[in-house]
C-alpha atoms as a PDB file:
ATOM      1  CA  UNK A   1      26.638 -40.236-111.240  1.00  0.00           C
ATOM      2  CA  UNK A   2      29.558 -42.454-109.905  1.00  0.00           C
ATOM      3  CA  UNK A   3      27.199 -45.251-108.905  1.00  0.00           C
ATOM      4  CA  UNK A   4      25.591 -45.367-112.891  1.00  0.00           C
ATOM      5  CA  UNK A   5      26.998 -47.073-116.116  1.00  0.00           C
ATOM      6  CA  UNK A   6      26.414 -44.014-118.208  1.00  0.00           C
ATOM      7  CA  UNK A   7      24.141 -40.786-118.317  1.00  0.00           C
ATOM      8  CA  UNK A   8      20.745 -42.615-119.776  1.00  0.00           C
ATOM      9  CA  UNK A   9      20.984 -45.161-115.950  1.00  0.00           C
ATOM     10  CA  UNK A  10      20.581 -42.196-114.216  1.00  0.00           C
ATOM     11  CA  UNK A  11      17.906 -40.333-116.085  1.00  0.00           C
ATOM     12  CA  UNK A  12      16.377 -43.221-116.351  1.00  0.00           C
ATOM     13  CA  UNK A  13      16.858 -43.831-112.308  1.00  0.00           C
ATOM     14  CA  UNK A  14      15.593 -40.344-111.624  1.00  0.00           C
ATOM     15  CA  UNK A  15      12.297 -40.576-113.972  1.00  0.00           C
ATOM     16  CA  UNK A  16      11.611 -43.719-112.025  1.00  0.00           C
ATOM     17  CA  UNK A  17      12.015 -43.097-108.316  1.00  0.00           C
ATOM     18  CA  UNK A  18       9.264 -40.738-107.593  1.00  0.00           C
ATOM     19  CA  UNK A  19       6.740 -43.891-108.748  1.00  0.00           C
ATOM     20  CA  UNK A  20       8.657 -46.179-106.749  1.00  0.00           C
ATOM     21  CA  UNK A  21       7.826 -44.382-103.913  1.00  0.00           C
ATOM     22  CA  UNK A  22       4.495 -44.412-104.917  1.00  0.00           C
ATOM     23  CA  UNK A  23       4.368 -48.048-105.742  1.00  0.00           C
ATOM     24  CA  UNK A  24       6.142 -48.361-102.476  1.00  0.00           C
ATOM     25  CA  UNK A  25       3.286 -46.135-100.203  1.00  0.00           C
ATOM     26  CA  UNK A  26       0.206 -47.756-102.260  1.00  0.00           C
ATOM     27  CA  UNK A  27       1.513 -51.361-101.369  1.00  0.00           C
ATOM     28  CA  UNK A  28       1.761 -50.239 -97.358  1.00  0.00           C
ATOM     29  CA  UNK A  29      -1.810 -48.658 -97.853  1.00  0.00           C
ATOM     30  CA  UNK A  30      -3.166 -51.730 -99.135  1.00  0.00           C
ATOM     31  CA  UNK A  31      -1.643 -53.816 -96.722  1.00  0.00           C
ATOM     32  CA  UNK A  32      -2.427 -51.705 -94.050  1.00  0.00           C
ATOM     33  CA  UNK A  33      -6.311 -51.973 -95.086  1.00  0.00           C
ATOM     34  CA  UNK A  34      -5.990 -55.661 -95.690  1.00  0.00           C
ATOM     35  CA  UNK A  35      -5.480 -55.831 -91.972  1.00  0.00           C
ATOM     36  CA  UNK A  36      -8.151 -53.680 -90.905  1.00  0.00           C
ATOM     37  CA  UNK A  37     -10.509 -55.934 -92.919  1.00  0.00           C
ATOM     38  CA  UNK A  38      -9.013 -58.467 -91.885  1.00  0.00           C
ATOM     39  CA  UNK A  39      -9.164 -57.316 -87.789  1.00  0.00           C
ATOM     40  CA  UNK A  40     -13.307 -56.659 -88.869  1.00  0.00           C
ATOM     41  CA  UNK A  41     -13.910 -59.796 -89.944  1.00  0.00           C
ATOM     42  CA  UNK A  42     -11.854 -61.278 -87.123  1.00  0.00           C
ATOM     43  CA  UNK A  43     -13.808 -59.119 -84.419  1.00  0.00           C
ATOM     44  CA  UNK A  44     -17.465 -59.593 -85.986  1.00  0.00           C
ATOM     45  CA  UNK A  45     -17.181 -63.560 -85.572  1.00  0.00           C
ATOM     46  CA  UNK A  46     -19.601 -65.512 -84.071  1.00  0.00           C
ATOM     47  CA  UNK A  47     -17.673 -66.689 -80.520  1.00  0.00           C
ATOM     48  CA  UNK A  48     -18.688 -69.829 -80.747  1.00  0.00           C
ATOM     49  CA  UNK A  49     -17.764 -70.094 -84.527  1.00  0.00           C
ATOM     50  CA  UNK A  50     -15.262 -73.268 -85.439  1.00  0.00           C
ATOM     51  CA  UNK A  51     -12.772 -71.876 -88.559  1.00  0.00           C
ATOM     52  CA  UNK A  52      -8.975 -72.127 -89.259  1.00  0.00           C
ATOM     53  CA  UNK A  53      -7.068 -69.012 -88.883  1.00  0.00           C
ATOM     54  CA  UNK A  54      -3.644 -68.361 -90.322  1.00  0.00           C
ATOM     55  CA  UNK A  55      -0.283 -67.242 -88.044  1.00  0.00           C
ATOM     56  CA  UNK A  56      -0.859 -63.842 -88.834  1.00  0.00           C
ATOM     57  CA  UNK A  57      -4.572 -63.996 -88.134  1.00  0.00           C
ATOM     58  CA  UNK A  58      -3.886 -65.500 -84.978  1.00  0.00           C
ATOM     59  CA  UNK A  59      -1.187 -63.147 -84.157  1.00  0.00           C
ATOM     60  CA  UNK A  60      -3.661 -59.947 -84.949  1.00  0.00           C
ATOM     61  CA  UNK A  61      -6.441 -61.453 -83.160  1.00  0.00           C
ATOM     62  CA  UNK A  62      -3.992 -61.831 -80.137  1.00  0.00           C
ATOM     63  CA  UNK A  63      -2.621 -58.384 -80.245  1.00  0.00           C
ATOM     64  CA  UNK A  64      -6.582 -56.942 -80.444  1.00  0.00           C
ATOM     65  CA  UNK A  65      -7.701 -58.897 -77.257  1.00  0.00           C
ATOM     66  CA  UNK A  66      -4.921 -57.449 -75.576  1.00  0.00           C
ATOM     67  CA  UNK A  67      -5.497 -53.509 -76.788  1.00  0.00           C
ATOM     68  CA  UNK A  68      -9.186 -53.760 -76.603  1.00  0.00           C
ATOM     69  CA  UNK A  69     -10.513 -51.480 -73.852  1.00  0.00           C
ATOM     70  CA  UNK A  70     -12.799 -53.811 -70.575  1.00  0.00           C
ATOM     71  CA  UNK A  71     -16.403 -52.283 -71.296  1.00  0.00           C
ATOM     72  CA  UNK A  72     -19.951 -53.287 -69.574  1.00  0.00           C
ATOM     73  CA  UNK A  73     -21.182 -51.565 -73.079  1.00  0.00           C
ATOM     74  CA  UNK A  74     -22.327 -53.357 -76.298  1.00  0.00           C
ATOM     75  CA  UNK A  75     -22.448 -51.094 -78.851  1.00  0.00           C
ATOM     76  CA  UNK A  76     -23.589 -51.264 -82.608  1.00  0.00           C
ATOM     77  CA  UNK A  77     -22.242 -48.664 -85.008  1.00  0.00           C
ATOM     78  CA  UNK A  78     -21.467 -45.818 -82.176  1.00  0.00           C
ATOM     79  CA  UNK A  79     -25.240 -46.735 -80.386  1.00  0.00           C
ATOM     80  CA  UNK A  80     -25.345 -48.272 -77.168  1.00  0.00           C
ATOM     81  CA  UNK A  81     -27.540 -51.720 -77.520  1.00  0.00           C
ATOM     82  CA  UNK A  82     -27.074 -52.756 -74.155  1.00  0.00           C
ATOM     83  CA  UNK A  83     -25.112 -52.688 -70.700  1.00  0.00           C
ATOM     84  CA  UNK A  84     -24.382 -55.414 -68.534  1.00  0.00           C
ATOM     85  CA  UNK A  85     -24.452 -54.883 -64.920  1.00  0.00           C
ATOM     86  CA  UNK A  86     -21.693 -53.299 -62.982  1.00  0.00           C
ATOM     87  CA  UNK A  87     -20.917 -54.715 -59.557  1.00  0.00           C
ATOM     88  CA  UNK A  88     -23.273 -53.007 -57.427  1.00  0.00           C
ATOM     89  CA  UNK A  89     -26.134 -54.072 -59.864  1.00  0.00           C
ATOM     90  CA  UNK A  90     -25.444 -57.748 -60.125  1.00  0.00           C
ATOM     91  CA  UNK A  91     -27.261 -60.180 -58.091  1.00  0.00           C
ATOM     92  CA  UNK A  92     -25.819 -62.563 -55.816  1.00  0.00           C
ATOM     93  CA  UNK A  93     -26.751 -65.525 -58.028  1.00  0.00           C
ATOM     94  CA  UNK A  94     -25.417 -63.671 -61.141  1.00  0.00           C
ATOM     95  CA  UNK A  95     -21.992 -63.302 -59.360  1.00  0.00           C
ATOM     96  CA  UNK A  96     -22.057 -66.680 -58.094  1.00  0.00           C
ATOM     97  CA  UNK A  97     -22.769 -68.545 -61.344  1.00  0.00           C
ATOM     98  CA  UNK A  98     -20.116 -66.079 -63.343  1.00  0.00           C
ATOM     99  CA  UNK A  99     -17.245 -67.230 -60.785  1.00  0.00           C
ATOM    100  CA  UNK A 100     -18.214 -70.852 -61.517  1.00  0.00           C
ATOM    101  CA  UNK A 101     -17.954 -70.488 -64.941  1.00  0.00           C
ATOM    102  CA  UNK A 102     -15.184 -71.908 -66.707  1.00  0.00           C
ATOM    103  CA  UNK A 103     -15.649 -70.265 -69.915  1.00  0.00           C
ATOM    104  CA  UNK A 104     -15.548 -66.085 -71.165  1.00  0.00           C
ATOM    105  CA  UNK A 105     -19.363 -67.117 -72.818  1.00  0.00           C
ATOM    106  CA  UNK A 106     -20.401 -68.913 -69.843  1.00  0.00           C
ATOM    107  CA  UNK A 107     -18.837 -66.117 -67.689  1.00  0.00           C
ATOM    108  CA  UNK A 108     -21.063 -63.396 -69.266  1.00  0.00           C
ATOM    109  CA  UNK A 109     -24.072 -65.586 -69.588  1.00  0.00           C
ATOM    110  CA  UNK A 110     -23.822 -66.270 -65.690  1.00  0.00           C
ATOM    111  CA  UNK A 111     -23.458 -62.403 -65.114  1.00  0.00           C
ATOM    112  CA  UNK A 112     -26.334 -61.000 -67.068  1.00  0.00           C
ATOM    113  CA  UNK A 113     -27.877 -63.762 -69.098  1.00  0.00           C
ATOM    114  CA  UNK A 114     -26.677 -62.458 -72.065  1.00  0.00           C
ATOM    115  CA  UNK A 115     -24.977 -64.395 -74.936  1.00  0.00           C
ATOM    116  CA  UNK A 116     -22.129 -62.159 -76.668  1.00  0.00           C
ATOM    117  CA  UNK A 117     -22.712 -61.734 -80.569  1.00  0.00           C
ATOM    118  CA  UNK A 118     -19.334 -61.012 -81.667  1.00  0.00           C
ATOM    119  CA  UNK A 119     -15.869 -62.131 -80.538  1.00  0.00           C
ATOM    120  CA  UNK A 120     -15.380 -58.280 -79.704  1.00  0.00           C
ATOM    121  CA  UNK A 121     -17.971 -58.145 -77.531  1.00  0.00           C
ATOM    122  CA  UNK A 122     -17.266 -61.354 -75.494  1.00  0.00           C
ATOM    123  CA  UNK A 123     -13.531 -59.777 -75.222  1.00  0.00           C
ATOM    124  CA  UNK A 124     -14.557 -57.120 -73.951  1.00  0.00           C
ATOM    125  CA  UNK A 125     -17.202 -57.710 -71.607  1.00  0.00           C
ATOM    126  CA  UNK A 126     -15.423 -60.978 -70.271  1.00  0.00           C
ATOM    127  CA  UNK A 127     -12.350 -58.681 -69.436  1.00  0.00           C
ATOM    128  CA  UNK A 128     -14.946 -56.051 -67.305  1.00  0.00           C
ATOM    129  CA  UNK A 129     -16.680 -59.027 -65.873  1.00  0.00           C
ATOM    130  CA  UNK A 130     -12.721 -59.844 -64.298  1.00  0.00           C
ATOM    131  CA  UNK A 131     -12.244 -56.334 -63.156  1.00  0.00           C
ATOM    132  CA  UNK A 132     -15.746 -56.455 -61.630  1.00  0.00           C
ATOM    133  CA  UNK A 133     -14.390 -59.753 -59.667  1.00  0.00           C
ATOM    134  CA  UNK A 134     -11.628 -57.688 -58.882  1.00  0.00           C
ATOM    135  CA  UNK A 135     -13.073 -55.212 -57.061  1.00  0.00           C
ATOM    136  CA  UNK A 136     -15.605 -58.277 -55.379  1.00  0.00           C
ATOM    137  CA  UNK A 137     -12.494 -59.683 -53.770  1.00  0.00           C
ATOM    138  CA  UNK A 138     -11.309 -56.513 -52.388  1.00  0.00           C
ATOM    139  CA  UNK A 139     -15.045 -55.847 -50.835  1.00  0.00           C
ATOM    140  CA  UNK A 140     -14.458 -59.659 -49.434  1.00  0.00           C
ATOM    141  CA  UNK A 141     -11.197 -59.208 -47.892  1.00  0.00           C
ATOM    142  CA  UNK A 142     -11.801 -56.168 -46.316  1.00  0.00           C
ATOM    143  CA  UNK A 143     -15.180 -56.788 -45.004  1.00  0.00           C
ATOM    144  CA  UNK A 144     -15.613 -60.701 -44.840  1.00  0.00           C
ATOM    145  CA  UNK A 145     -13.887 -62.722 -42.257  1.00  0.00           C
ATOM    146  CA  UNK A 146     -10.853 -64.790 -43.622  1.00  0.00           C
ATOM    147  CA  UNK A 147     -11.577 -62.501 -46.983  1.00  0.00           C
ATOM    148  CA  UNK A 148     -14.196 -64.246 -47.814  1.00  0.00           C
ATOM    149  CA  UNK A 149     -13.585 -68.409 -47.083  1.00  0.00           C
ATOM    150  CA  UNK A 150     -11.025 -68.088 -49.512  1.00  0.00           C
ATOM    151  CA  UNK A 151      -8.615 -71.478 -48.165  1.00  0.00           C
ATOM    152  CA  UNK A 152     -10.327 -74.545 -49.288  1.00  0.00           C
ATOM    153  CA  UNK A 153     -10.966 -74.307 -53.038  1.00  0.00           C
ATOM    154  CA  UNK A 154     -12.196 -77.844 -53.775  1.00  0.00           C
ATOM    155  CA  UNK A 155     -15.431 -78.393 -55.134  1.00  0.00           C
ATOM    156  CA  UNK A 156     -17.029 -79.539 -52.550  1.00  0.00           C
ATOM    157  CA  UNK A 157     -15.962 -76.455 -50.420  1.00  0.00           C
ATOM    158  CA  UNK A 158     -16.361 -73.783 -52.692  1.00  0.00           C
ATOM    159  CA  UNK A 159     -20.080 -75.755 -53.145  1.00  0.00           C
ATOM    160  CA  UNK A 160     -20.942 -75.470 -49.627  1.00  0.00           C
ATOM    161  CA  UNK A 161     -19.379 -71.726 -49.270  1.00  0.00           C
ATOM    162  CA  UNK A 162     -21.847 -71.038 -52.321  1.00  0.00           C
ATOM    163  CA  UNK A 163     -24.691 -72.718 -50.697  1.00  0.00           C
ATOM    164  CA  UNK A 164     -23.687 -71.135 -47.182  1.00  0.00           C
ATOM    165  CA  UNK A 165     -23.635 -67.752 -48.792  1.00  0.00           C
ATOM    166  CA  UNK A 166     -27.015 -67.664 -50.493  1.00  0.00           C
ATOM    167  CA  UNK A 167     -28.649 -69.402 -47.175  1.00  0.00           C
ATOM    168  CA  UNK A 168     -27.451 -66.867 -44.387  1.00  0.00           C
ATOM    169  CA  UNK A 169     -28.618 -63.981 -47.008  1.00  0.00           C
ATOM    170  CA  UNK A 170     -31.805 -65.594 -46.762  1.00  0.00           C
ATOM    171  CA  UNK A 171     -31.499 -65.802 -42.994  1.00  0.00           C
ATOM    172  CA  UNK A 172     -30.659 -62.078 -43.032  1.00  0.00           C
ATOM    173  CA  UNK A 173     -33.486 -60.777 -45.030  1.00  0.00           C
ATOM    174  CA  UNK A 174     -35.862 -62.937 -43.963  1.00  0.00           C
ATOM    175  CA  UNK A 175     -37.124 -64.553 -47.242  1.00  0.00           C
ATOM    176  CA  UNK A 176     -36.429 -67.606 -49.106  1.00  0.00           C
ATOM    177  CA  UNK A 177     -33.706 -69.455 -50.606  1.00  0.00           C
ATOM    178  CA  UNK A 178     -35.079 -68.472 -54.002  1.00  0.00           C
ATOM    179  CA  UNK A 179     -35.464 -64.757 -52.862  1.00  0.00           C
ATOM    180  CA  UNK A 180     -31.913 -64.657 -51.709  1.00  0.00           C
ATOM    181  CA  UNK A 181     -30.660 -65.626 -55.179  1.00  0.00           C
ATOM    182  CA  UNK A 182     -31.719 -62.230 -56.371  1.00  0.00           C
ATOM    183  CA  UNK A 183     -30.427 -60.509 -53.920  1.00  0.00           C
ATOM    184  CA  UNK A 184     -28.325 -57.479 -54.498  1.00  0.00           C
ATOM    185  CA  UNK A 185     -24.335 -59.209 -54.285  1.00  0.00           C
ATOM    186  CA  UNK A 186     -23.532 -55.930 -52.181  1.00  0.00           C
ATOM    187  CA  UNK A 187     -26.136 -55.603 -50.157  1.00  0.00           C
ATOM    188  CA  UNK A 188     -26.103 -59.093 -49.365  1.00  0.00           C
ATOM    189  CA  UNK A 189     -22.193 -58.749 -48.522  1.00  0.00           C
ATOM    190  CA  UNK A 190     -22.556 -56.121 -46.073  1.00  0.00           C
ATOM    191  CA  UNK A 191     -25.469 -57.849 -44.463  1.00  0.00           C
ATOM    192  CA  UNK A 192     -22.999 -60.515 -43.696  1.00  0.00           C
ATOM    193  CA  UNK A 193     -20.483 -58.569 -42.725  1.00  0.00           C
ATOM    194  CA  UNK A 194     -22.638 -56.858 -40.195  1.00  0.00           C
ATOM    195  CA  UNK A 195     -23.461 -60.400 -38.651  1.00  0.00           C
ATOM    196  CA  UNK A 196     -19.927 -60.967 -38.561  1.00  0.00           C
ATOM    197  CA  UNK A 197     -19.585 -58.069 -36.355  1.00  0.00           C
ATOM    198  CA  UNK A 198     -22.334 -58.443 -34.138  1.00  0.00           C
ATOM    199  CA  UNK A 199     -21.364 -61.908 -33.760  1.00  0.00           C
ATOM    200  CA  UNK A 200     -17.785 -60.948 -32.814  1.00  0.00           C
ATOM    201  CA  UNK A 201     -18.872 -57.791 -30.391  1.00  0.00           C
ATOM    202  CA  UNK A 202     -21.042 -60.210 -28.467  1.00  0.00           C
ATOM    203  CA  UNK A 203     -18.201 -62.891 -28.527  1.00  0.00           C
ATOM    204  CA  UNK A 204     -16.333 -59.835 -26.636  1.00  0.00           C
ATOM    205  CA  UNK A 205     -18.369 -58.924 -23.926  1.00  0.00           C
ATOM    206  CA  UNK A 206     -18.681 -62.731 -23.156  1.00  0.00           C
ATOM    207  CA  UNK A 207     -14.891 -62.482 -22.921  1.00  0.00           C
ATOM    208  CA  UNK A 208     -14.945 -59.986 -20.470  1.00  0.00           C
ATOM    209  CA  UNK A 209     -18.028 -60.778 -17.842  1.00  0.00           C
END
């Protein structure tokens, strides 16, 4: 009782701290499940939607775009409304337009045709569409020469690469430009990788006659 005035302070002290702590736990509760709603709302906009967000809106919408989990999944209250192509199921067009694109809507669009609904969704399917590329560049470098064309990066380059591409696929599998479009990306891949190699096995017996 050292730290009280007189015997009443600290009855009165002791009567009052168990609803402190209450008061004290109810205000963290709320707060906590101000944020959650706050995270919904957040994560349920409209990607394209124009509003002004506060710091600590900002800041949570920040920290969820880094903790939310790359998925080719859109899902709607635990049901699966759709999946977006994983790399050996895009199209050689599809992977061609979503490279060009400079935007995470554009990006999806380009890979599937699909327009994201929510600012979750276009998080996460923007962030599998980059591990897709990923795992593209690897299949480049390790089976294209020069991994793939990748030293001029103008536009004018990377145009004529794009337009190279889709042509010798359509060289390969005998059809048309339009046909080669819709190509597998993969297949058409390793179809130019086996060129490469025929090309470069008859290079070597030329060598050596």
């Amino acid at each position: 009782m050292g730290n009280f005035k007189n015997f009443r302070s600290y009855v009165a002290y002791r009567f009052a701290r168990p609803f402190r702590r209450f008061y004290g736990f109810a205000k963290r509760r709320i707060s906590r499940k101000q944020r959650i709603m706050s995270l919904l709302s957040l994560s349920n906009l409209k990607p394209d939607a124009v509003m002004a967000m506060s710091q600590d809106e900002r800041a949570l919408l920040d920290a969820f775009a880094k903790l939310i989990v790359p998925s080719h999944l859109v899902t709607r209250k635990g049901r699966i409304i759709r999946a977006i192509p994983q790399l050996e199921d895009v199209e050689l067009w599809q992977m061609i337009e979503a490279r060009r694109a400079e935007t995470a809507i554009d990006r999806i669009k380009g890979w599937c045709g699909y327009v994201p609904e929510t600012v979750a969704d276009m998080i996460k399917l923007s962030k599998f569409i980059e591990s897709e590329f990923h795992r593209a560049d690897q299949l480049e470098a390790a089976l294209l020469p020069r991994g793939g064309g990748e030293a001029d990066t103008s536009p004018i380059a990377e145009a004529k690469n794009i337009l190279g591409m889709v042509q010798m696929t359509a060289e390969l599998m005998s059809c048309s430009f339009e046909e080669a479009k819709k190509i597998n990306y993969s297949d058409a891949i390793l179809a130019i990788s086996r060129r490469h190699d025929e090309v470069e096995r008859m290079k070597t017996k030329t060598k050596t006659k």
